[in-house]
Protein backbone atom coordinates (compact mmCIF):
# COMPACT_ATOMS: atom_id res chain seq x y z
CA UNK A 1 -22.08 -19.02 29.41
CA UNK A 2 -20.81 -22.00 28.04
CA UNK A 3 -17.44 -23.20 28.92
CA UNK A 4 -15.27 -24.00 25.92
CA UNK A 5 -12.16 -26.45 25.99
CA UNK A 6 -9.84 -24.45 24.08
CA UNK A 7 -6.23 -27.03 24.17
CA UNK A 8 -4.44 -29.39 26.11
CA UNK A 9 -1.00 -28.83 25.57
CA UNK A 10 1.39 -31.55 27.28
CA UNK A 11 0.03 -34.44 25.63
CA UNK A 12 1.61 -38.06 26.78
CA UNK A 13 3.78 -38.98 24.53
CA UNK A 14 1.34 -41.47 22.35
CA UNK A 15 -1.22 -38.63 21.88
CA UNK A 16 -1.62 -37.64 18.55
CA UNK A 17 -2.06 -34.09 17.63
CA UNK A 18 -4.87 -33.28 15.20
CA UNK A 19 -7.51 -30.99 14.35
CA UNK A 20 -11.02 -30.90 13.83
CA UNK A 21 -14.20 -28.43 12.28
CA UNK A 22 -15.18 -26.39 14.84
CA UNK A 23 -17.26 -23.84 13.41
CA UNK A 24 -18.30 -22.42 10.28
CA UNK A 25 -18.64 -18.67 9.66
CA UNK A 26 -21.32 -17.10 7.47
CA UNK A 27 -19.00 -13.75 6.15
CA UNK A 28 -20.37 -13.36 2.39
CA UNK A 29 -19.75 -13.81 -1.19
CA UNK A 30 -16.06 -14.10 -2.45
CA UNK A 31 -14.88 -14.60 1.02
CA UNK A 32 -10.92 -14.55 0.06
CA UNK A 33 -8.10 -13.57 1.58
CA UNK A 34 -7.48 -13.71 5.29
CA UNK A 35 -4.65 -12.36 7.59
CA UNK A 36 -4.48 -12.98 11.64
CA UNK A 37 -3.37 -10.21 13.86
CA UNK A 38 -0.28 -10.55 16.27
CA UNK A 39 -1.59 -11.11 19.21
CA UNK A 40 -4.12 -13.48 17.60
CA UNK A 41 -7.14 -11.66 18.75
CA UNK A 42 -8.65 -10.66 15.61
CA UNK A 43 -9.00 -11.98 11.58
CA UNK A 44 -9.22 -9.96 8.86
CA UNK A 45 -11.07 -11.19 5.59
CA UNK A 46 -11.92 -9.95 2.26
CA UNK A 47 -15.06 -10.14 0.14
CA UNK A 48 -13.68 -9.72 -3.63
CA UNK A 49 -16.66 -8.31 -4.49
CA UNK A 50 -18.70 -5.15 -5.76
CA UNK A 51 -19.37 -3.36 -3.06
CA UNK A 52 -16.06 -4.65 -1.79
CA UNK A 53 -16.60 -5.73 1.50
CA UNK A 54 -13.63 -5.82 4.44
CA UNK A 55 -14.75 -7.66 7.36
CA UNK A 56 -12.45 -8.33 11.14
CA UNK A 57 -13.77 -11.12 13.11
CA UNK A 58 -12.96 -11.80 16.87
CA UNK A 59 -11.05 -15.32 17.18
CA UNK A 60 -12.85 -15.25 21.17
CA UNK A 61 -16.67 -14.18 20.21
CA UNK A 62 -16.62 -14.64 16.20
CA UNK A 63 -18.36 -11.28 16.36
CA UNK A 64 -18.15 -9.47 12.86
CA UNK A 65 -17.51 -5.78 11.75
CA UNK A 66 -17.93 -4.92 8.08
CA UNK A 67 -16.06 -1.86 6.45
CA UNK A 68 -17.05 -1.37 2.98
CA UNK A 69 -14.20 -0.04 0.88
CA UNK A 70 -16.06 0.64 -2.25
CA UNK A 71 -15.50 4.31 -1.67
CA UNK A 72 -11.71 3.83 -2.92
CA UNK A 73 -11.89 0.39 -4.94
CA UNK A 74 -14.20 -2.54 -5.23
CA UNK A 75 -12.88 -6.42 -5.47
CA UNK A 76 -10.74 -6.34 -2.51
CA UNK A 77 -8.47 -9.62 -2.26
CA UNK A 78 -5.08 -9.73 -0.38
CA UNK A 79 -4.37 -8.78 2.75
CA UNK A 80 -1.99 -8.43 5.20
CA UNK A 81 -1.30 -6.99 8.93
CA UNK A 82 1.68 -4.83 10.15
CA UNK A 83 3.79 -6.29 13.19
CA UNK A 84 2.45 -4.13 15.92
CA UNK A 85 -1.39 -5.26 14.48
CA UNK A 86 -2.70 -1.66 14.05
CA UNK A 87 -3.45 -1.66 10.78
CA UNK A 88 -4.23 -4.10 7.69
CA UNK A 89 -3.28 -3.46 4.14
CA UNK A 90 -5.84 -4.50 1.41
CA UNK A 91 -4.92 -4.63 -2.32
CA UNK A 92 -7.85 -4.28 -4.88
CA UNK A 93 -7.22 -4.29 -8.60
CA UNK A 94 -5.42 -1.25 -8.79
CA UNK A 95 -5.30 0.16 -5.26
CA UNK A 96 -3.85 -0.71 -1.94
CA UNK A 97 -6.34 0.15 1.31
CA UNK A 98 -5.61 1.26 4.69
CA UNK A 99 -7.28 0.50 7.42
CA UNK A 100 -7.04 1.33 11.08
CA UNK A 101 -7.98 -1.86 12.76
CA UNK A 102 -8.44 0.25 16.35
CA UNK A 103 -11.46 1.51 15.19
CA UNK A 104 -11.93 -0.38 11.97
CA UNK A 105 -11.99 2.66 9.62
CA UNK A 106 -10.55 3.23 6.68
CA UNK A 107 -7.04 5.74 7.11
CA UNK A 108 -5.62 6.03 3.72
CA UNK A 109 -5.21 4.45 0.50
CA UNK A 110 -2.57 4.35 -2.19
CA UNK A 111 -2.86 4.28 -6.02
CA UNK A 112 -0.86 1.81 -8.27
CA UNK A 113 1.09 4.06 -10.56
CA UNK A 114 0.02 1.29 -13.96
CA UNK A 115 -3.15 1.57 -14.93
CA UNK A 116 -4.88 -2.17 -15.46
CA UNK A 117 -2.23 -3.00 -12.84
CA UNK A 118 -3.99 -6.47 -11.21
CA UNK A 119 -2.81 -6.18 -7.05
CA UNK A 120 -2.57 -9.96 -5.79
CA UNK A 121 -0.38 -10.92 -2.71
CA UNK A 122 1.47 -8.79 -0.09
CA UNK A 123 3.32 -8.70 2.79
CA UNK A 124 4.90 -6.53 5.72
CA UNK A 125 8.21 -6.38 7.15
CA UNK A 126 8.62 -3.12 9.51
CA UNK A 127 6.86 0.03 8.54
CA UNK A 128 6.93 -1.71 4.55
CA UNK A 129 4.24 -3.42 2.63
CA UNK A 130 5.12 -5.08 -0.54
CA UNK A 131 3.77 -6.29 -3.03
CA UNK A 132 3.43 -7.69 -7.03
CA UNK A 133 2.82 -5.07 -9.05
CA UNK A 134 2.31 -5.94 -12.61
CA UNK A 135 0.41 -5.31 -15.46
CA UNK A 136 -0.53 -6.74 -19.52
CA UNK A 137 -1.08 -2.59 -20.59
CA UNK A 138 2.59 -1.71 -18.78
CA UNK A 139 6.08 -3.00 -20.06
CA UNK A 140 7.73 -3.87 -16.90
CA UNK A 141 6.56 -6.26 -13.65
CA UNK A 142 8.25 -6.13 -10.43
CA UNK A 143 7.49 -6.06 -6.79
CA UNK A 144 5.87 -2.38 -5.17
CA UNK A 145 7.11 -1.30 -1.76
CA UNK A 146 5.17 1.70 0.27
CA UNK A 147 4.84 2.84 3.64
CA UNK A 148 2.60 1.69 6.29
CA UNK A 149 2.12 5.15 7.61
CA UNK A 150 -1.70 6.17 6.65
CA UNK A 151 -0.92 9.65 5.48
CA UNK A 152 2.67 8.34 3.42
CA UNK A 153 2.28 7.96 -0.36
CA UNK A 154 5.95 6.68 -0.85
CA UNK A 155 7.41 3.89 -2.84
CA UNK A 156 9.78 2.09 -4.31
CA UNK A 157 9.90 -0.04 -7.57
CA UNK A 158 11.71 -3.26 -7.86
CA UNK A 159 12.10 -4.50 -11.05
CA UNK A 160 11.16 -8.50 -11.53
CA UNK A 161 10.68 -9.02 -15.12
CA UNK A 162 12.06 -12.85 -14.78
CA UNK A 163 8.92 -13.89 -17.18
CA UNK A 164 5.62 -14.94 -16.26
CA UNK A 165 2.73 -13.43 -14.27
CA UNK A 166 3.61 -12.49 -10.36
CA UNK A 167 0.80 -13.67 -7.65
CA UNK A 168 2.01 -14.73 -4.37
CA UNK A 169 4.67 -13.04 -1.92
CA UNK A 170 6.12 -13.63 1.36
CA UNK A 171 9.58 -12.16 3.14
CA UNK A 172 11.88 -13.94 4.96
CA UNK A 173 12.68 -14.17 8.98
CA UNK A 174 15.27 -11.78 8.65
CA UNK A 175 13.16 -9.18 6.16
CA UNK A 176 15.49 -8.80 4.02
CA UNK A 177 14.25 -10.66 1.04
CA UNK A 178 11.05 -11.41 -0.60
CA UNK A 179 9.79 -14.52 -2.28
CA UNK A 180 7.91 -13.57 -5.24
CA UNK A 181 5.92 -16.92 -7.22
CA UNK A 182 4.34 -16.53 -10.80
CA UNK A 183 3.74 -18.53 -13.43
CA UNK A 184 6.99 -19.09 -15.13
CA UNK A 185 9.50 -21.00 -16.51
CA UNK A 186 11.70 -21.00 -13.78
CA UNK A 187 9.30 -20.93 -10.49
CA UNK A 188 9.90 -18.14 -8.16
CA UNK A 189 12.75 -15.17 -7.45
CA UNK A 190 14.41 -14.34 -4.37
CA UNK A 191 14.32 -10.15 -4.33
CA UNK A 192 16.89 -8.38 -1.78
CA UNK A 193 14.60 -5.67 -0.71
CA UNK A 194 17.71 -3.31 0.33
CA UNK A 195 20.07 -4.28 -3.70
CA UNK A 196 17.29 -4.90 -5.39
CA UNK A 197 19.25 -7.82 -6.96
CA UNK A 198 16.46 -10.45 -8.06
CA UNK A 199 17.83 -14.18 -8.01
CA UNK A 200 15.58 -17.80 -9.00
CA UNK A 201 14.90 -19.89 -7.21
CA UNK A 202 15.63 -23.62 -9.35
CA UNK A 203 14.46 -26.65 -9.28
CA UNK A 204 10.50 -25.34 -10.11
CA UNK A 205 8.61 -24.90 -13.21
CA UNK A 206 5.52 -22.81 -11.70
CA UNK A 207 4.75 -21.56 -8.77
CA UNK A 208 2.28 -20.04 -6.37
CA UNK A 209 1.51 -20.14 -2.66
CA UNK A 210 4.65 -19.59 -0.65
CA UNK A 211 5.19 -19.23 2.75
CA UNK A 212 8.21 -19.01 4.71
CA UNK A 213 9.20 -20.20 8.36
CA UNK A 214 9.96 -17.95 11.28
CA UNK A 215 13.35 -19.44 12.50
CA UNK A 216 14.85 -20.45 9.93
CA UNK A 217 16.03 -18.70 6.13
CA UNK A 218 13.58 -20.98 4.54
CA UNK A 219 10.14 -21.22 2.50
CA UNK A 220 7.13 -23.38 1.68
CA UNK A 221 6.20 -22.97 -2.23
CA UNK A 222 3.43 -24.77 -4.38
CA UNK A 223 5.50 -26.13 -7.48
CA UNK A 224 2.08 -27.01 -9.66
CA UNK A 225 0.21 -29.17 -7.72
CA UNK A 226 2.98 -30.04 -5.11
CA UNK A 227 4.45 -28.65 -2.14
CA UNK A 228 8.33 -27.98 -2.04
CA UNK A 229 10.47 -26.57 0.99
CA UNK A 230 13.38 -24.49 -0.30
CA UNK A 231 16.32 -23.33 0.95
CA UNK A 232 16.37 -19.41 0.62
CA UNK A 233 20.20 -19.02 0.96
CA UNK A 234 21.07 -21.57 -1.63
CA UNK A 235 18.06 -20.85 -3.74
CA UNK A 236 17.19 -24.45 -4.21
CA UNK A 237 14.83 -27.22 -3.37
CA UNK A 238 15.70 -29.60 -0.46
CA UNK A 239 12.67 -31.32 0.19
CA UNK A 240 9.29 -32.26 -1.81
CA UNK A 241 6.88 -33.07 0.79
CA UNK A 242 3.69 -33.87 -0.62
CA UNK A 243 0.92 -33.29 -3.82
CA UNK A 244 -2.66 -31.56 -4.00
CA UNK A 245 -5.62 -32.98 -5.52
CA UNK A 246 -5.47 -29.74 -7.45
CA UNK A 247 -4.28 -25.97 -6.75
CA UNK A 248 -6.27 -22.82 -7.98
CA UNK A 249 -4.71 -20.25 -4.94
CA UNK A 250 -1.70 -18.34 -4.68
CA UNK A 251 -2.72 -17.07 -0.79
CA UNK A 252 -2.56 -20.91 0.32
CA UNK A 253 -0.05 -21.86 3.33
CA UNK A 254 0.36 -20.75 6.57
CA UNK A 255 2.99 -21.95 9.04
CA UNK A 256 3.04 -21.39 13.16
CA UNK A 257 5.47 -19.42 14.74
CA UNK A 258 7.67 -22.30 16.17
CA UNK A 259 7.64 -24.17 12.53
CA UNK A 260 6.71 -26.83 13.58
CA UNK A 261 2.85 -27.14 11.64
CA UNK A 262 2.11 -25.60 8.11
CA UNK A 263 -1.55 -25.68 7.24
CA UNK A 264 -1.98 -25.35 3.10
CA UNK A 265 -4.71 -25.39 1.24
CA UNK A 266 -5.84 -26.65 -2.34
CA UNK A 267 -9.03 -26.03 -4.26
CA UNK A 268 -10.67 -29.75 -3.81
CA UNK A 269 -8.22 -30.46 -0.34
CA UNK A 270 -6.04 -29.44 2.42
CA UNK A 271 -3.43 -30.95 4.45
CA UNK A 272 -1.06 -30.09 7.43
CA UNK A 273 2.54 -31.04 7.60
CA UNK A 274 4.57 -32.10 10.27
CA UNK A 275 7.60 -29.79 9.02
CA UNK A 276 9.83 -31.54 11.71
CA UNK A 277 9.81 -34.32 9.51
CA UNK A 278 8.00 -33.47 6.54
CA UNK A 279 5.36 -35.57 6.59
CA UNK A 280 1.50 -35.26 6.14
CA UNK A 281 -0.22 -35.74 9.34
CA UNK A 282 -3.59 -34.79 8.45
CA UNK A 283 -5.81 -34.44 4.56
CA UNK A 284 -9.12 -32.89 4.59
CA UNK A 285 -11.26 -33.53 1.18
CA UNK A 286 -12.45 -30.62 1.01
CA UNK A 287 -10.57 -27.40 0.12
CA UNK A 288 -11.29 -23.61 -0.04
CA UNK A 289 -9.22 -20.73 -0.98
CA UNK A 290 -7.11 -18.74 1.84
CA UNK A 291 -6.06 -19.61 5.39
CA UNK A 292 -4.25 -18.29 8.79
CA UNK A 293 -3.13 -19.42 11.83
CA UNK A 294 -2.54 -18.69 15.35
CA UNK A 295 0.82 -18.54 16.40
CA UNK A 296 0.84 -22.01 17.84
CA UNK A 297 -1.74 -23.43 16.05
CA UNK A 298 -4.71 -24.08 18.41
CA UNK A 299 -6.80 -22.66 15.63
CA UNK A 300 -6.44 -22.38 11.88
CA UNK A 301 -8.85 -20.63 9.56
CA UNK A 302 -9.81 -21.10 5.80
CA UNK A 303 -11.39 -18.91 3.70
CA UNK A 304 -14.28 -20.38 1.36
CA UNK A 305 -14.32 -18.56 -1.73
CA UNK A 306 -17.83 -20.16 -3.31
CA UNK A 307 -19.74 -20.44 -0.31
CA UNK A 308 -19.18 -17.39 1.54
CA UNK A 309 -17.35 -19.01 4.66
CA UNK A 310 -14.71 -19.22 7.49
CA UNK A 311 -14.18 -23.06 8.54
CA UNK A 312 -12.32 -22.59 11.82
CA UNK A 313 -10.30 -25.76 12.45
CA UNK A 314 -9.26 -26.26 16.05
CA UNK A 315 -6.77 -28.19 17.36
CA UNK A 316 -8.17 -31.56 19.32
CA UNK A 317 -5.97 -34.53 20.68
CA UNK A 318 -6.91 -38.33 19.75
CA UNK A 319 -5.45 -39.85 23.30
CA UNK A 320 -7.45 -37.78 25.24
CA UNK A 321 -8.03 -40.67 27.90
CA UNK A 322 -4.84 -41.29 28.44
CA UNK A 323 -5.07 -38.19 30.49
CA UNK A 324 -6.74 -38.13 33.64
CA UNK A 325 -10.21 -37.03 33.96
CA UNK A 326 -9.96 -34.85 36.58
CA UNK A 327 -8.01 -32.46 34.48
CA UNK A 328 -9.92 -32.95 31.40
CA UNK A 329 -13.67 -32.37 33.16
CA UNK A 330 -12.69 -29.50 35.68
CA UNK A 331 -14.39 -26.37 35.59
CA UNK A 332 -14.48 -22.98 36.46
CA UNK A 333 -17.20 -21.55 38.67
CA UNK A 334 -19.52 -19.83 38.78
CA UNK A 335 -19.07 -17.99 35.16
CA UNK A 336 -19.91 -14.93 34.53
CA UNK A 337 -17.92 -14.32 38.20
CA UNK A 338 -18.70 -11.05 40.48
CA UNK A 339 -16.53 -11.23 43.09
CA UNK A 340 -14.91 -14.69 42.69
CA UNK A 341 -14.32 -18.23 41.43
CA UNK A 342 -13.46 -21.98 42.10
CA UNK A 343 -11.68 -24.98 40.35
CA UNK A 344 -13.51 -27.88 40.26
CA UNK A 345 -13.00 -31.49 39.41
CA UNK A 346 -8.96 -31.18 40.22
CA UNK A 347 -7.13 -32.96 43.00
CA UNK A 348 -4.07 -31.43 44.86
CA UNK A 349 -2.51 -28.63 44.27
CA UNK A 350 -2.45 -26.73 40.40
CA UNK A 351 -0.96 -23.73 38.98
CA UNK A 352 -3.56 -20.67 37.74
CA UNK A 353 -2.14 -18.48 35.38
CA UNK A 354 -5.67 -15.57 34.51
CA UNK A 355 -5.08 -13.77 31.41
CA UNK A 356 -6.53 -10.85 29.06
CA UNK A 357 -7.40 -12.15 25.80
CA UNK A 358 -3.71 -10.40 24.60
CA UNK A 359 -2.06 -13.11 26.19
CA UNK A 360 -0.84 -10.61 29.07
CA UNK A 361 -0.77 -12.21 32.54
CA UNK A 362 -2.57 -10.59 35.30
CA UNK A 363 -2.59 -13.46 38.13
CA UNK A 364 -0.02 -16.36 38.70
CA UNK A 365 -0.83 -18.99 41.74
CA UNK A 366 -0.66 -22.04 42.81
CA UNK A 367 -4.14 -23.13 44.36
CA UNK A 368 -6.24 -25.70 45.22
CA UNK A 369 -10.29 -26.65 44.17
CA UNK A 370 -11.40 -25.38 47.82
CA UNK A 371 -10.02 -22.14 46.98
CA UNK A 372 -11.47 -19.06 46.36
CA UNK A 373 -9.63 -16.62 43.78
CA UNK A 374 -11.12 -13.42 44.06
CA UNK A 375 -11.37 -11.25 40.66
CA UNK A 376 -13.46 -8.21 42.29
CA UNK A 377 -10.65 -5.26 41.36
CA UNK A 378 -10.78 -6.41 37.55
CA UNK A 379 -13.44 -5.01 34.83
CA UNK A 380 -15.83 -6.30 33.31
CA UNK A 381 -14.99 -8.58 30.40
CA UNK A 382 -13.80 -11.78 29.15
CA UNK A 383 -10.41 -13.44 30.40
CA UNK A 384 -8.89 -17.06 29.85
CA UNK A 385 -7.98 -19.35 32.81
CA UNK A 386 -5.30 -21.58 32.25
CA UNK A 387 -4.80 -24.48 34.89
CA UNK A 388 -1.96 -26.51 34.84
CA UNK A 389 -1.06 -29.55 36.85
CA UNK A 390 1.26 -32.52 36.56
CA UNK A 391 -0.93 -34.03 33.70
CA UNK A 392 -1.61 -31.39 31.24
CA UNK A 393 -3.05 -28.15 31.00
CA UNK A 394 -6.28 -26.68 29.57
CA UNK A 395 -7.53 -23.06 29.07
CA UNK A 396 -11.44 -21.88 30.00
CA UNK A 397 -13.18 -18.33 29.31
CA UNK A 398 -14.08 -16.48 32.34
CA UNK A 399 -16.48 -13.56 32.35
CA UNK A 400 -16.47 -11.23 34.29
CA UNK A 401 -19.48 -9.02 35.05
């Protein structure tokens, strides 16, 4: 097997973080929306099409299982994943898809009580998915909450008729409110998911991706073609950080988990933001339609609506020489492993840390490249080897058979 550099974390300070095309995944016409699981193990994509078509990909093998959901609804398009990762929720036109993503089946569904009703973003907070739920044949537009049980048909109606047509949604750190964007005069509405008391946001005359960050009681929002951050307890905007070429998406920012990256995405470009100080550190010419991150953002991935694609982005770091070679080159050997495995191309003394792909530790030493770490008591599989010394620390797949 190939060993793959996955990231070098502690860069010296004149590094510059960046990313780079890694790979491009063949998934199908309409590839759309996209949603990464917890633990960052698994994608889940959308092909808006007829037969709709719901696909999860591995982030470690890019292996790809297809569930076709034209048995309930064709045209799937948003999608989101509960907290614990166990299932994703999948809105079509009119109905909202379950799907149990520990066996990749389909476990319930639940029917939008409008007919014509068009189903774009949602999100999940808890056991609660919500969503826009609007409609031209229906006389009122406001945001759908149900269960995330399989076998629960509940919900709850919010009422949103601020104007405009409702796309994009996202709920804040706390989950108490949800950011709902639309086409308006106003931009978007801050919606207290326990009062129901709907509040806009000012300073924005349209609006549709949104985001929001993880520690703090704030949001990312596409005002036309720019990018605004906005205060979500004042309901105001403190910060324009940059413009698109041109923005088609509502699905279109994603942000990692310490807030320190947001990756967004326009129809002819994308760009990610330093949010520590607002800045651009990166543009890509080329666009696409949907995107997700891992939690720390060693991998970001964009949905390409007209060709059928995943362009996995991952991150790389222009300095690399600065670091010493040693910890850059070494290796792990031999791989696939039996009974056990070496370092090599270290000096001294480094910490091991062996992993399952969930991130769980299952070995923590300190060890040296004459010695042997001995792996015979675990299955078969694949595991991730981080060694880190004094100079950085890198990350290599391990399989063992």
């Amino acid at each position: 097997m190939t060993l793959v550099l996955l990231c070098i974390m502690n860069i010296t300070a004149s590094a510059q973080v960046q990313w780079a095309l890694d790979t491009v995944l063949t998934t199908g016409a309409n590839t759309s929306g996209i949603a990464i699981t917890p633990d960052n193990s698994k994608i889940v994509i959308t092909n808006s099409t007829n037969p709709g078509k719901v696909k999860i990909i591995s982030t470690v093998t890019y292996s790809i299982a297809s569930i076709d959901v034209s048995s309930i609804e064709n045209m799937p398009d948003a999608v989101a994943i509960t907290p614990d990762g166990s299932k994703a929720f999948v809105n079509t036109l009119h109905k909202t898809i379950f799907i149990d993503l520990s066996n990749n089946t389909i476990c319930g569904s639940y029917n939008a009580p409008c007919v014509g009703t068009s189903l774009y973003g949602i999100a999940i907070t808890g056991n609660t998915a919500v969503y826009p739920d609007l409609s031209s044949g229906c006389t009122q537009q406001g945001l759908r909450k149900i269960n995330t049980a399989c076998s629960s048909a509940s919900s709850n109606f919010i009422l949103d008729n601020s104007g405009g047509e409702l796309y994009g949604i996202a709920i804040n750190n706390s989950g108490v409110s949800a950011i709902a964007t639309g086409f308006s005069t106003h931009g978007p509405t801050n919606v207290n998911l326990s009062t129901s008391a709907v509040q806009n946001i000012t300073g924005m005359s349209q609006s549709y991706g949104v985001a929001t960050l993880h520690n703090s009681n704030e949001a990312l929002v596409y005002n036309g073609d720019s990018i605004v951050r906005v205060s979500l307890s004042s309901n105001t905007v403190t910060k324009r950080i940059t413009d698109l070429t041109f923005n088609t998406s509502f699905q279109n920012i994603a942000i990692t988990v310490d807030d320190k990256y947001a990756f967004v995405i326009g129809a002819f470009d994308k760009k990610v933001i330093d949010l520590s100080n607002n800045t651009v550190i990166q543009t890509f010419t080329s666009g696409q339609t949907n995107v997700a991150t891992k939690s720390d953002g060693s991998a970001f991935y964009v949905t390409d609506y007209y060709n059928g694609t995943v362009r996995v982005y991952k991150n790389i770091t222009v300095g690399i020489d600065e670091l010493k070679k040693d910890i850059f080159n070494a290796t792990v050997y031999p791989n696939p492993v039996t009974n056990g495995f070496r370092i090599k191309g270290i000096e001294g003394t480094s910490e091991l840390r062996l992993t399952d792909l969930n991130g769980k530790v299952l070995l923590t030493k300190q060890v040296t490249g004459n010695e042997t770490i001995t792996v015979n008591n675990l299955p078969q599989g694949m595991y991730i080897v981080k060694i880190i010394t004094s100079e950085g620390m890198i990350e290599r797949k391990l399989v063992k058979k």
